[in-house]
N, C-alpha and C. Protein backbone atom coordinates (compact mmCIF):
# COMPACT_ATOMS: atom_id res chain seq x y z
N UNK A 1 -87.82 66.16 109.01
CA UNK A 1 -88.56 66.91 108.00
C UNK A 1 -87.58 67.62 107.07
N UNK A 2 -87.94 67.95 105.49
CA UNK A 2 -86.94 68.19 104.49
C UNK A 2 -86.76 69.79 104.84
N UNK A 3 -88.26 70.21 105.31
CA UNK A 3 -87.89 71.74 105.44
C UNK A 3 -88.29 72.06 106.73
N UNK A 4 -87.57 72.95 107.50
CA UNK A 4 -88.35 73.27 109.02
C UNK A 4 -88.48 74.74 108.91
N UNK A 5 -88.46 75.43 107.39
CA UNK A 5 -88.60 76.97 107.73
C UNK A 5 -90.43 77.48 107.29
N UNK A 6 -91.29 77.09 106.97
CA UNK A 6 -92.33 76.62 106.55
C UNK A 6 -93.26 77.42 108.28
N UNK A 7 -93.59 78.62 107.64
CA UNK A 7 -94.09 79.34 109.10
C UNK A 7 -95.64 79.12 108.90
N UNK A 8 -96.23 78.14 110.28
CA UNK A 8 -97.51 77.85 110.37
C UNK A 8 -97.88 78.62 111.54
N UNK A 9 -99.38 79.13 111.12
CA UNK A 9 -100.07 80.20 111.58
C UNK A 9 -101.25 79.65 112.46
N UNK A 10 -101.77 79.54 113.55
CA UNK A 10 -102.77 78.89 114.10
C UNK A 10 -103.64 80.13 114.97
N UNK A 11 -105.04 79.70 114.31
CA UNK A 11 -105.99 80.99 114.56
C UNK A 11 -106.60 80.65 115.20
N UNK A 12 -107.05 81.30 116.66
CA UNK A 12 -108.22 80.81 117.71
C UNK A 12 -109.30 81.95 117.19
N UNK A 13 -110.17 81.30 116.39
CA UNK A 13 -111.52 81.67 116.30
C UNK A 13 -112.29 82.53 116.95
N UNK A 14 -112.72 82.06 117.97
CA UNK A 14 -113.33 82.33 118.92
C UNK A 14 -113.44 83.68 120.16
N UNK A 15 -113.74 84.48 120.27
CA UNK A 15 -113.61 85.76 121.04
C UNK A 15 -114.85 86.04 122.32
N UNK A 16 -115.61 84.52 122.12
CA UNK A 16 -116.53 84.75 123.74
C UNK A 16 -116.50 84.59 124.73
N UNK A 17 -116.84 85.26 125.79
CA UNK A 17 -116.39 84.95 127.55
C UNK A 17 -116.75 83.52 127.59
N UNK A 18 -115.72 83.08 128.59
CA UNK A 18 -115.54 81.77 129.19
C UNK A 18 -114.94 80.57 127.57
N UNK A 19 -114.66 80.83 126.78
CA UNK A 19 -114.42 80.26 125.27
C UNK A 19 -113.45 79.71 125.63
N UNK A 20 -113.34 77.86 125.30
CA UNK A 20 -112.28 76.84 125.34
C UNK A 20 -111.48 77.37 124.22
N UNK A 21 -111.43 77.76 123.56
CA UNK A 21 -110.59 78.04 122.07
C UNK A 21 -109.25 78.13 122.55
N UNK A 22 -108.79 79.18 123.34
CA UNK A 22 -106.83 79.34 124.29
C UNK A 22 -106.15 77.71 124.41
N UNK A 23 -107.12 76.99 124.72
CA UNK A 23 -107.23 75.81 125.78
C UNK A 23 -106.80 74.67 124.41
N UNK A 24 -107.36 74.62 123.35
CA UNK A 24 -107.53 73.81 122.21
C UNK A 24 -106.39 74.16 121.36
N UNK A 25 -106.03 75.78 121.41
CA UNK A 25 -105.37 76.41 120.24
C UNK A 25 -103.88 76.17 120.79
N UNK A 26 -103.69 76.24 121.90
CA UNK A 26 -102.18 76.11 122.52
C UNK A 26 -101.79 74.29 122.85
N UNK A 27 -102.51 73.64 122.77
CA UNK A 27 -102.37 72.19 122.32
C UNK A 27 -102.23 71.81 121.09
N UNK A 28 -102.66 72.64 120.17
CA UNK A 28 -102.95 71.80 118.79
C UNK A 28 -101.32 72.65 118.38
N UNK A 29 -100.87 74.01 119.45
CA UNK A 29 -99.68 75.09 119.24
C UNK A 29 -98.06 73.93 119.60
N UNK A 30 -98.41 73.02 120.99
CA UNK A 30 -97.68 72.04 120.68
C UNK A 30 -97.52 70.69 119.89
N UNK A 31 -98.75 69.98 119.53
CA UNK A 31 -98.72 69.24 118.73
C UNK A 31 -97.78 69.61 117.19
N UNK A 32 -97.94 70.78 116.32
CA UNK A 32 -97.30 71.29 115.70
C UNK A 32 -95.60 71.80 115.81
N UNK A 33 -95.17 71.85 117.04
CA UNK A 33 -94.02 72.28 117.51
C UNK A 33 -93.11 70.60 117.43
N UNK A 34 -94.00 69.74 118.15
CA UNK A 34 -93.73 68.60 118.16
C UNK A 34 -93.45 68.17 117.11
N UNK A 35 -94.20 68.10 116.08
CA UNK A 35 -94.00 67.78 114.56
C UNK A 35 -92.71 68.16 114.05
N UNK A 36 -92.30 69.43 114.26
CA UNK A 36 -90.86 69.76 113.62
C UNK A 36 -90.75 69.98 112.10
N UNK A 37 -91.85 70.12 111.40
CA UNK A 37 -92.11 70.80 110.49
C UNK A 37 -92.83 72.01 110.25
N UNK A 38 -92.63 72.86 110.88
CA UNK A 38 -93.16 74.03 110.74
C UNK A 38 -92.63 75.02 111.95
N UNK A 39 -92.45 76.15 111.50
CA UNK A 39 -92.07 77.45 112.84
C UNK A 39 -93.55 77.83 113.30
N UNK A 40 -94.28 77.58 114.32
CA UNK A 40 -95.50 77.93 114.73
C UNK A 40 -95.84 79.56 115.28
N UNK A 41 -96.44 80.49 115.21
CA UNK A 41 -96.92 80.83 115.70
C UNK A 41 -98.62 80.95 115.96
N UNK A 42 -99.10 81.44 117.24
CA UNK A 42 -100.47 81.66 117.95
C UNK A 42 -101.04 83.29 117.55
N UNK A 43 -102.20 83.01 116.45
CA UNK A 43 -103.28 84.62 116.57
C UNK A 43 -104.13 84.29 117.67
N UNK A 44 -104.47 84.87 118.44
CA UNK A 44 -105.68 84.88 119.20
C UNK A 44 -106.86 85.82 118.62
N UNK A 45 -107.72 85.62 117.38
CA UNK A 45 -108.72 86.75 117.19
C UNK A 45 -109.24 87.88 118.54
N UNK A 46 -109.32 87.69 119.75
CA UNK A 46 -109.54 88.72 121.19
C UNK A 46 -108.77 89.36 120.97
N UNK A 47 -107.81 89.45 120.54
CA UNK A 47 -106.27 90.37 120.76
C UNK A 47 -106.43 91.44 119.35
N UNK A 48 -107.48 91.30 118.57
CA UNK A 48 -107.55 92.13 117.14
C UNK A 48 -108.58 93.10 117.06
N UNK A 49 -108.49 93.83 116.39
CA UNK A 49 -109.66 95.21 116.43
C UNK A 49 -110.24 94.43 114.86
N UNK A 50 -111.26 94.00 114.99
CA UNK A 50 -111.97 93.07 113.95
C UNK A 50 -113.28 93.96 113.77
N UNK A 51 -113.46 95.22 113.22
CA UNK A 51 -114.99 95.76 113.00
C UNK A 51 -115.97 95.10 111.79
N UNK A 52 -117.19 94.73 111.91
CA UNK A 52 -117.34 94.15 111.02
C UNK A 52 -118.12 94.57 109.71
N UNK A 53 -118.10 96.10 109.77
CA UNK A 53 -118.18 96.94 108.68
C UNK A 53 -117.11 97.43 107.79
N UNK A 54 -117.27 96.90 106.75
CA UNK A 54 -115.74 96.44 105.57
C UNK A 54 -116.08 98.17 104.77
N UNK A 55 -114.42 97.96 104.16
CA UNK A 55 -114.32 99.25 103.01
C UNK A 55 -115.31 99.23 101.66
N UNK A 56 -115.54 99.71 101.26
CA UNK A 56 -116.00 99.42 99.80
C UNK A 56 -115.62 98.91 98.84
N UNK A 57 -114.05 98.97 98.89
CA UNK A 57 -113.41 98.57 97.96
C UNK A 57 -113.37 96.70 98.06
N UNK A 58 -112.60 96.03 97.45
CA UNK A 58 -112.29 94.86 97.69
C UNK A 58 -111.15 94.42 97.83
N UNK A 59 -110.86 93.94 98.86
CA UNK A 59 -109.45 93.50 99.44
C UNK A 59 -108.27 92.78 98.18
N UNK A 60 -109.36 92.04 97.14
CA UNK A 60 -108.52 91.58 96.67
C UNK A 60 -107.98 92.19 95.46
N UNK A 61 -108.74 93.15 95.04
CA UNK A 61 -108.36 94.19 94.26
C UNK A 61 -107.58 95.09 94.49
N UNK A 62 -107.31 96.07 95.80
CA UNK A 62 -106.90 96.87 96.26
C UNK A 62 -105.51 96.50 96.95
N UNK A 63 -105.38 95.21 97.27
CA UNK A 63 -103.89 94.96 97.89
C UNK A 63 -103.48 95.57 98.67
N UNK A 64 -102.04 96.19 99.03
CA UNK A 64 -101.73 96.61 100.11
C UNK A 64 -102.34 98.03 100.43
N UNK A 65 -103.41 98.66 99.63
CA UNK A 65 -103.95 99.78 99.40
C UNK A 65 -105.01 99.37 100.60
N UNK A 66 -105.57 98.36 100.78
CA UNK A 66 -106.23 98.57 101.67
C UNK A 66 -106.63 98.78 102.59
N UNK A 67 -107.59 99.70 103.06
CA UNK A 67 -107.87 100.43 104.39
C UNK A 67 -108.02 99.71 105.97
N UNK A 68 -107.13 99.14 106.29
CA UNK A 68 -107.40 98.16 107.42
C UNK A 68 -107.02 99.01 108.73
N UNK A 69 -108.13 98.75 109.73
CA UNK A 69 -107.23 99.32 110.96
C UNK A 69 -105.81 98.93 111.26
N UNK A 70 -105.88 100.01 112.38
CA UNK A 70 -104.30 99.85 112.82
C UNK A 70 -104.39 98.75 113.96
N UNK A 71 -104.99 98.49 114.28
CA UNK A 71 -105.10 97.25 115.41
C UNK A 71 -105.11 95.97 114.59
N UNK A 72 -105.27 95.93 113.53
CA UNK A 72 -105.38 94.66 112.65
C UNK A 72 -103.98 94.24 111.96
N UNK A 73 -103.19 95.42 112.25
CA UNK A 73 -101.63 95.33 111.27
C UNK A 73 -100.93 94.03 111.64
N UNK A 74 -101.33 93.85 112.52
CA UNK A 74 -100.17 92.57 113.32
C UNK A 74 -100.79 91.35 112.48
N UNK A 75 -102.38 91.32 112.33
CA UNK A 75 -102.87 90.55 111.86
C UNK A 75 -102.55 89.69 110.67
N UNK A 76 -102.90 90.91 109.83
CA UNK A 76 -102.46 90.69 108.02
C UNK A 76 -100.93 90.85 108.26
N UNK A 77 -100.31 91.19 108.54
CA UNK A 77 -98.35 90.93 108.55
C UNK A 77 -98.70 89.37 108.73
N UNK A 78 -99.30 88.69 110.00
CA UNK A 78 -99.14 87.25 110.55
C UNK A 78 -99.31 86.43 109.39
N UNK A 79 -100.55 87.10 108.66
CA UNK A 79 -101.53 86.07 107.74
C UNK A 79 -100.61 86.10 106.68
N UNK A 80 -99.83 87.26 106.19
CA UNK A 80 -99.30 87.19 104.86
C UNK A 80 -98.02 86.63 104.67
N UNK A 81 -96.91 86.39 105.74
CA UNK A 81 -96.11 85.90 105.88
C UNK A 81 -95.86 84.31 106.20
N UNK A 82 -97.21 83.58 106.46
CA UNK A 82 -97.55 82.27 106.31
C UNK A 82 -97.50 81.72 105.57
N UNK A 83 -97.04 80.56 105.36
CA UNK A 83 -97.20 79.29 104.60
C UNK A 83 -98.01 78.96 104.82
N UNK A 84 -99.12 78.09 105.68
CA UNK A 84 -100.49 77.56 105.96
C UNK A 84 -100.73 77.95 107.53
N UNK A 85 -101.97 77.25 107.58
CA UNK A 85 -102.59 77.79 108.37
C UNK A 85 -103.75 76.38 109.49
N UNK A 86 -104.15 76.78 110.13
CA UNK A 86 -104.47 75.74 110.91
C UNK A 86 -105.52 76.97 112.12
N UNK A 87 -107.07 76.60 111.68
CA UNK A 87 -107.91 77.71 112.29
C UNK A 87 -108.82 76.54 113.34
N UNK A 88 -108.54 77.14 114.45
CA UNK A 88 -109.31 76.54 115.51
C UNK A 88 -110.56 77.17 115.91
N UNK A 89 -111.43 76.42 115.78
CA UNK A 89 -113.11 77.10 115.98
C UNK A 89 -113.93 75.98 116.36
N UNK A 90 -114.75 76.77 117.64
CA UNK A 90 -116.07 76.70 118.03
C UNK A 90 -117.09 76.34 116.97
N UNK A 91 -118.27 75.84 117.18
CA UNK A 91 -119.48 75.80 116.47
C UNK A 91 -120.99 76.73 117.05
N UNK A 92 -120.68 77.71 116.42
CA UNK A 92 -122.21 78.68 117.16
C UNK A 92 -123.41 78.41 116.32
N UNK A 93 -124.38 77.73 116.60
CA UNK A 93 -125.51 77.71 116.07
C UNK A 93 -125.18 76.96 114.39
N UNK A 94 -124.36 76.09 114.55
CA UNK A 94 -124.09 75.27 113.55
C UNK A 94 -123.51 76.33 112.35
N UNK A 95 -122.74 77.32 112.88
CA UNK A 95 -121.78 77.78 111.98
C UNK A 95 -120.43 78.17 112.86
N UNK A 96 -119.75 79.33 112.05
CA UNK A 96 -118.48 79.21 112.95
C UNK A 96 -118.88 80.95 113.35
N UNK A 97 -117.87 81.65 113.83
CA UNK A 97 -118.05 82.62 114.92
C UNK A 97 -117.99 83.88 113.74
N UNK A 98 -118.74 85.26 114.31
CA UNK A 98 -118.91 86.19 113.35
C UNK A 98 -117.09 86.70 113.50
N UNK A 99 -116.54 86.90 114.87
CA UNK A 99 -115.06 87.05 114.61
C UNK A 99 -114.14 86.71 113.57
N UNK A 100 -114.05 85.24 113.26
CA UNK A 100 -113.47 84.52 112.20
C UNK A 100 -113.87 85.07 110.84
N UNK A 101 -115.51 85.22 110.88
CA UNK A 101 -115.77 85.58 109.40
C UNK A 101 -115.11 86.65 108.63
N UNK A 102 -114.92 87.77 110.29
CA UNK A 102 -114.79 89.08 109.95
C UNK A 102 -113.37 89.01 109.71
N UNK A 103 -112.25 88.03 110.67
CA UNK A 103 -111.25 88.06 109.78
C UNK A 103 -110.79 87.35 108.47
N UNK A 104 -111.50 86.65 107.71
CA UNK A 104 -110.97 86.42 106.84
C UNK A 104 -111.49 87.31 105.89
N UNK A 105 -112.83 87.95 106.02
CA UNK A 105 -113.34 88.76 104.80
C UNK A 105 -112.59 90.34 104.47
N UNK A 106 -111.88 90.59 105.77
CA UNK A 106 -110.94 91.91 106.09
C UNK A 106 -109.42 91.29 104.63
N UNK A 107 -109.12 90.42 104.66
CA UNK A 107 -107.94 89.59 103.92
C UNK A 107 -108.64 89.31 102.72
N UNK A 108 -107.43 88.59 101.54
CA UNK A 108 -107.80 88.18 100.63
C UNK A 108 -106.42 87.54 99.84
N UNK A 109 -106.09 87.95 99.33
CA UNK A 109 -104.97 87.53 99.05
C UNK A 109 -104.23 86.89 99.74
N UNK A 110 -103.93 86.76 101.35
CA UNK A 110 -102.99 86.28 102.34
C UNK A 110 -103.31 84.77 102.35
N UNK A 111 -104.86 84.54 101.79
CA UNK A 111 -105.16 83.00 101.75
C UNK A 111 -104.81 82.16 100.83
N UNK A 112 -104.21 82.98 99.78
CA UNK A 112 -104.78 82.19 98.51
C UNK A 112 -103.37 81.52 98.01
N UNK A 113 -103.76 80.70 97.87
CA UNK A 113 -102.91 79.42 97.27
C UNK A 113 -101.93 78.84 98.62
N UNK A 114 -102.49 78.77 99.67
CA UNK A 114 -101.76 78.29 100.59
C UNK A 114 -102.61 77.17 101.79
N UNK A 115 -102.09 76.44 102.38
CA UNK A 115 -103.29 74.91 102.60
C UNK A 115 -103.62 75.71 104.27
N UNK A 116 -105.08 75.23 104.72
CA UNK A 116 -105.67 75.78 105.83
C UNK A 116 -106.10 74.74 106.17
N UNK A 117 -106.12 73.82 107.75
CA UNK A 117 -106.58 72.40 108.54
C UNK A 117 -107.32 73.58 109.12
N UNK A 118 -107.94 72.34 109.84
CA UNK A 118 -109.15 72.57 110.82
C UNK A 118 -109.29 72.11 111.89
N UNK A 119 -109.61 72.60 113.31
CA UNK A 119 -109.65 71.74 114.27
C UNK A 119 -110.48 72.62 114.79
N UNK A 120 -111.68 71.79 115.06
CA UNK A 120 -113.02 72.07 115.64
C UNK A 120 -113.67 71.40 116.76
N UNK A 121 -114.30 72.42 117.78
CA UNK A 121 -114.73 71.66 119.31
C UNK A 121 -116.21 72.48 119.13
N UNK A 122 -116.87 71.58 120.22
CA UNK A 122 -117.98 71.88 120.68
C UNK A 122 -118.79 70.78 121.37
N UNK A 123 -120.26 70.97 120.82
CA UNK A 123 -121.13 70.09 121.40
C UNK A 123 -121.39 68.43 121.13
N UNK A 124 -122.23 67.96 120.71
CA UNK A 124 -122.78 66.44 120.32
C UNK A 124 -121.49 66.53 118.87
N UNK A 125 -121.86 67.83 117.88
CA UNK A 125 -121.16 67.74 116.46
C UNK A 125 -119.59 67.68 116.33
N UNK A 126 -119.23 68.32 117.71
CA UNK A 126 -117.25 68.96 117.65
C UNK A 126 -117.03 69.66 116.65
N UNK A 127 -118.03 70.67 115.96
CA UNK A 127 -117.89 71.83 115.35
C UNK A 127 -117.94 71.62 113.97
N UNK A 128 -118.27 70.34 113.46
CA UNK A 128 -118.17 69.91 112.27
C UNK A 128 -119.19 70.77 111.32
N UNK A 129 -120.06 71.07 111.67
CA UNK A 129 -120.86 72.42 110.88
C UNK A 129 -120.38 73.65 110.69
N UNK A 130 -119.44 74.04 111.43
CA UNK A 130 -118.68 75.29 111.59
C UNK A 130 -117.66 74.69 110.21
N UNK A 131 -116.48 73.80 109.96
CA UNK A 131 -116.07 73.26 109.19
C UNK A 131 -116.52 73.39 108.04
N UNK A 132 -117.67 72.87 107.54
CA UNK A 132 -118.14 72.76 106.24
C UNK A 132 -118.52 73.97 106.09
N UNK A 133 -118.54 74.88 106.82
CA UNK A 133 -119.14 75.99 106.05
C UNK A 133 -117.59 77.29 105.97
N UNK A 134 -116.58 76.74 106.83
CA UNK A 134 -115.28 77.75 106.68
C UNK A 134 -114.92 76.96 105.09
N UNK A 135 -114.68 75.83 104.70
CA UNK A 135 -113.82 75.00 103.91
C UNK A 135 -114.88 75.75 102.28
N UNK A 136 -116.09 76.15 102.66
CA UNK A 136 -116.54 76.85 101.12
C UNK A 136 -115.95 78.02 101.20
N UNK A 137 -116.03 78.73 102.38
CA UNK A 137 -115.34 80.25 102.13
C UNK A 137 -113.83 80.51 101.70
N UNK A 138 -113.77 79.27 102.15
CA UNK A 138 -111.64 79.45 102.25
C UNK A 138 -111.45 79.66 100.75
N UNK A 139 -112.94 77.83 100.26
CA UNK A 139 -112.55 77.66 98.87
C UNK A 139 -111.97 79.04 98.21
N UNK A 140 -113.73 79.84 97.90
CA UNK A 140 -113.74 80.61 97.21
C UNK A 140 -112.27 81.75 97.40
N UNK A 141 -111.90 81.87 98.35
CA UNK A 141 -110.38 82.64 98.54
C UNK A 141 -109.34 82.17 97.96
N UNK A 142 -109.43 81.18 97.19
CA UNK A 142 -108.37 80.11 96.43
C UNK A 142 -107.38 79.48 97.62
N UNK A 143 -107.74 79.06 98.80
CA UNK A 143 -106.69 78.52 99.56
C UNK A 143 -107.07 77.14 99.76
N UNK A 144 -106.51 76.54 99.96
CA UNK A 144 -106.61 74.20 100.03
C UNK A 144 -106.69 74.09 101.27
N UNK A 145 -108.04 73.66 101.53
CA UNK A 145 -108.67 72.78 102.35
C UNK A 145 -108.17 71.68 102.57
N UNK A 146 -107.73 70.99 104.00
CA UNK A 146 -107.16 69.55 104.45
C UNK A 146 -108.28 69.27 104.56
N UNK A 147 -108.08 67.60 103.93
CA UNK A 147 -109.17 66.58 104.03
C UNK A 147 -108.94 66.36 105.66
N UNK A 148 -108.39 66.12 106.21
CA UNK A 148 -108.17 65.26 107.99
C UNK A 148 -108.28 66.64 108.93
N UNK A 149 -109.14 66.75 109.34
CA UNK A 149 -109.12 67.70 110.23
C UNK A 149 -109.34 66.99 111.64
N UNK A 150 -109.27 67.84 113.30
CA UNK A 150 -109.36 67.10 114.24
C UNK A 150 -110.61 67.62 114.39
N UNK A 151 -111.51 66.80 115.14
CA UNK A 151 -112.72 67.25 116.05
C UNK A 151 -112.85 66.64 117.54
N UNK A 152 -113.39 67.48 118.19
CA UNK A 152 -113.12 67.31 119.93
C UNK A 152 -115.14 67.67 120.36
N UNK A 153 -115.43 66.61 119.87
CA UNK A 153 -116.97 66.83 120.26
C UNK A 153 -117.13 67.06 122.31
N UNK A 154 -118.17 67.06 122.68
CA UNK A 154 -118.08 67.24 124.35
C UNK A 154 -117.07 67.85 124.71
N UNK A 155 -116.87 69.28 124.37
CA UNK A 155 -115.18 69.46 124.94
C UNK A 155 -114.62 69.86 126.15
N UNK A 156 -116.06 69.54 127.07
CA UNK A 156 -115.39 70.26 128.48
C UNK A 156 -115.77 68.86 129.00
N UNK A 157 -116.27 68.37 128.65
CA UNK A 157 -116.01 66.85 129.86
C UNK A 157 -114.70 65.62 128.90
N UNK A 158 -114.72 66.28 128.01
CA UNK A 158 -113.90 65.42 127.02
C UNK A 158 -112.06 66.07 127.13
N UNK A 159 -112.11 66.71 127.79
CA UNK A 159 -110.82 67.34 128.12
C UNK A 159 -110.38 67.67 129.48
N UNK A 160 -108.62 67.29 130.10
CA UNK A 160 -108.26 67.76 131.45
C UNK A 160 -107.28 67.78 131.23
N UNK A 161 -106.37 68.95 132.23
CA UNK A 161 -105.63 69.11 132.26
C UNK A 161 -105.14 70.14 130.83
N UNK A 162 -105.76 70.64 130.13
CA UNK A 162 -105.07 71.17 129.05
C UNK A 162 -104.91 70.22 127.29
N UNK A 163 -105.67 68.85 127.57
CA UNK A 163 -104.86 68.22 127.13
C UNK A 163 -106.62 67.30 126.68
N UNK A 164 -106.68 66.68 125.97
CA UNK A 164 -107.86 66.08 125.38
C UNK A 164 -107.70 64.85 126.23
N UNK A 165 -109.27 63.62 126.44
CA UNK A 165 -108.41 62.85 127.03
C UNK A 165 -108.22 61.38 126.06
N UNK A 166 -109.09 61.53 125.00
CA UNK A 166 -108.91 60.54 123.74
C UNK A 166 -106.79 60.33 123.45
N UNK A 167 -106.90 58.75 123.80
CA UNK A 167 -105.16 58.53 123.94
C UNK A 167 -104.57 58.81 122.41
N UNK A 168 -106.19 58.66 121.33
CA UNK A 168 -105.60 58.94 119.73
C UNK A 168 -105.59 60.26 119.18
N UNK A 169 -106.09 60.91 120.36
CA UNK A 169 -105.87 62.61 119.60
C UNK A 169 -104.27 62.88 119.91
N UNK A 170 -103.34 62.68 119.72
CA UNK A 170 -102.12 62.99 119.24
C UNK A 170 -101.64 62.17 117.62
N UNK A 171 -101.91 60.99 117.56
CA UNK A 171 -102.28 60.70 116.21
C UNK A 171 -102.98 61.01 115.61
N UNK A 172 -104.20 61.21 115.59
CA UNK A 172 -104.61 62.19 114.63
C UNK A 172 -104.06 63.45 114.40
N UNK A 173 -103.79 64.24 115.03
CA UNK A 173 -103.04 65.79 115.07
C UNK A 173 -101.70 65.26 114.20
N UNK A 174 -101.33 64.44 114.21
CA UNK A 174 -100.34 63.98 113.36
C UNK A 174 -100.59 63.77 111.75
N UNK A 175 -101.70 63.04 111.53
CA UNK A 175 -102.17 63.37 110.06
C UNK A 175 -102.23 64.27 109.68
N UNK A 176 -103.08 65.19 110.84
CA UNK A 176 -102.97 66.30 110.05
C UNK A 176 -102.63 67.66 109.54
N UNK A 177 -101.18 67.15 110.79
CA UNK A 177 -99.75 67.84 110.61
C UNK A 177 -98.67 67.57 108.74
N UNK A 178 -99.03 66.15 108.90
CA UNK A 178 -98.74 65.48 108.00
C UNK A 178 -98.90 66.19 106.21
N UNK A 179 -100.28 65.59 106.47
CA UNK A 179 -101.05 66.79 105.36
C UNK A 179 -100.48 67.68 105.18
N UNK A 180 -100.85 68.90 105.98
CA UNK A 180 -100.70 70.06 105.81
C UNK A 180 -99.06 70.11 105.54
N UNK A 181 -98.05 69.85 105.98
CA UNK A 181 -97.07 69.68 105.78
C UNK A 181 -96.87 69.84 103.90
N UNK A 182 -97.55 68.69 103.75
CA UNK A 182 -97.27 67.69 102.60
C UNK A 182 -98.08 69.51 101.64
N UNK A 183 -99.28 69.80 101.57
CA UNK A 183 -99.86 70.49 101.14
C UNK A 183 -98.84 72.23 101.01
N UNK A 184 -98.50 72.12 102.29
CA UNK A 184 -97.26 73.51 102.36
C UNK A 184 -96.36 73.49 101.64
N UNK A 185 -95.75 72.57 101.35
CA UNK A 185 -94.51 72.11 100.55
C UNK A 185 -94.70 72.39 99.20
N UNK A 186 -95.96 71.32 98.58
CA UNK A 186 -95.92 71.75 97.35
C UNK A 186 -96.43 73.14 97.13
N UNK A 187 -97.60 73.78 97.56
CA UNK A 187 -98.01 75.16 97.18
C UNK A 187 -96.61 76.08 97.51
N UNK A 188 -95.90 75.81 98.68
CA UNK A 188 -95.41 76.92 98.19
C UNK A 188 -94.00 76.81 96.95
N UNK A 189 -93.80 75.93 96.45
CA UNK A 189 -93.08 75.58 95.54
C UNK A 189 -93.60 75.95 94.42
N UNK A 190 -95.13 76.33 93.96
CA UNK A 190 -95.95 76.55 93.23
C UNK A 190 -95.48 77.87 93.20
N UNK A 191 -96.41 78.59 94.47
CA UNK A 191 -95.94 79.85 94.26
C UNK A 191 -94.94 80.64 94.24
N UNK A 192 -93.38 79.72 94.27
CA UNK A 192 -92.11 80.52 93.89
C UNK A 192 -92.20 80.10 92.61
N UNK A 193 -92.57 79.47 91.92
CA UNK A 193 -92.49 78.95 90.56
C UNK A 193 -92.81 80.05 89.69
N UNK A 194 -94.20 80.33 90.36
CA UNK A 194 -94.91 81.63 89.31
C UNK A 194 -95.75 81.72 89.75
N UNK A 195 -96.33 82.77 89.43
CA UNK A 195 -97.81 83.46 90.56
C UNK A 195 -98.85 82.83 90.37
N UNK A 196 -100.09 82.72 91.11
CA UNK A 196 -101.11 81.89 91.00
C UNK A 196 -101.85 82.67 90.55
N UNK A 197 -102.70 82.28 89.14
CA UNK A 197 -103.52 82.63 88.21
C UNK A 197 -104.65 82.96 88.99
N UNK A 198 -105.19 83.40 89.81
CA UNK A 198 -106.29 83.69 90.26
C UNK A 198 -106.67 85.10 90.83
């Protein structure tokens, strides 16, 4: 790979008892390591003070002015010092988890102009409703949506050992290492260029 300093951020969604998300997020944590394009680190949303009553103001107006807990600092440092991002989520009731919502709506700026994959588990769907409805929100945050995302439909009989048991889920995780790669590179070349109009 041309660059290996390119720090990718991988978010476990998910914050409910008994939740595969650890299980999904620390596989998809080596698949990425494997790749060798990117310095990885793991958020676990459980580990964050996520309230989901916001300031008045607007995050994206207010910048570093804004009022965020102190349990969240680790958070936004993680998010803002990223190149892309790679958010692992559940499907609750054919959306994604109020945790996730609450962290990206706490942020604003930390998303924008930088590429976000997807890798989604669950039931019959593998979270693919949860997906389409993060990839409008991200939109509107100005951050690039990967076309190739992974999905892990059935994910507790469809997984052992830590490890999926489909022999092509490491190729796929490769596309869409690939991607995102490809997507990191140019945005952030963009944004040393000159600031993003938005």
């Amino acid at each position: 790979m041309e660059n290996t300093a390119h720090k990718l951020l991988i978010i476990v969604g998910s914050v409910r008892e008994g939740r595969f998300g650890p299980v999904v997020g620390a596989w998809v944590a080596g698949q990425a390591r494997a790749h060798g394009g990117f310095e990885v680190d793991v958020v676990d949303l459980a580990d964050v003070d996520l309230p989901l009553a916001l300031p008045a103001a607007s995050p994206k107006h207010a910048g570093a002015d804004y009022p965020r807990p102190a349990g969240m600092a680790a958070l936004t440092s993680a998010l803002g010092d990223a190149d892309a991002f790679v958010i692992v989520t559940p499907e609750y009731n054919h959306s994604y988890p109020a945790s996730l919502k609450a962290a990206v709506d706490w942020h604003f700026t930390q998303w924008t102009a930088k590429p976000v994959a997807f890798v989604s588990y669950g039931g019959a769907a593998g979270g693919r409703h949860a997906v389409l409805h993060l990839e409008n929100v991200l939109t509107e945050l100005h951050a690039v949506t990967v076309r190739d995302g992974l999905s892990f439909p059935n994910c507790y009989t469809a997984w052992q050992d830590g490890r999926p048991l489909d022999p092509e889920a490491p190729r796929y995780a490769r596309t869409l290492l690939d991607q995102l790669f490809w997507w990191t590179n140019t945005l952030r070349a963009g944004r040393e260029a000159a600031p993003y109009p938005g």
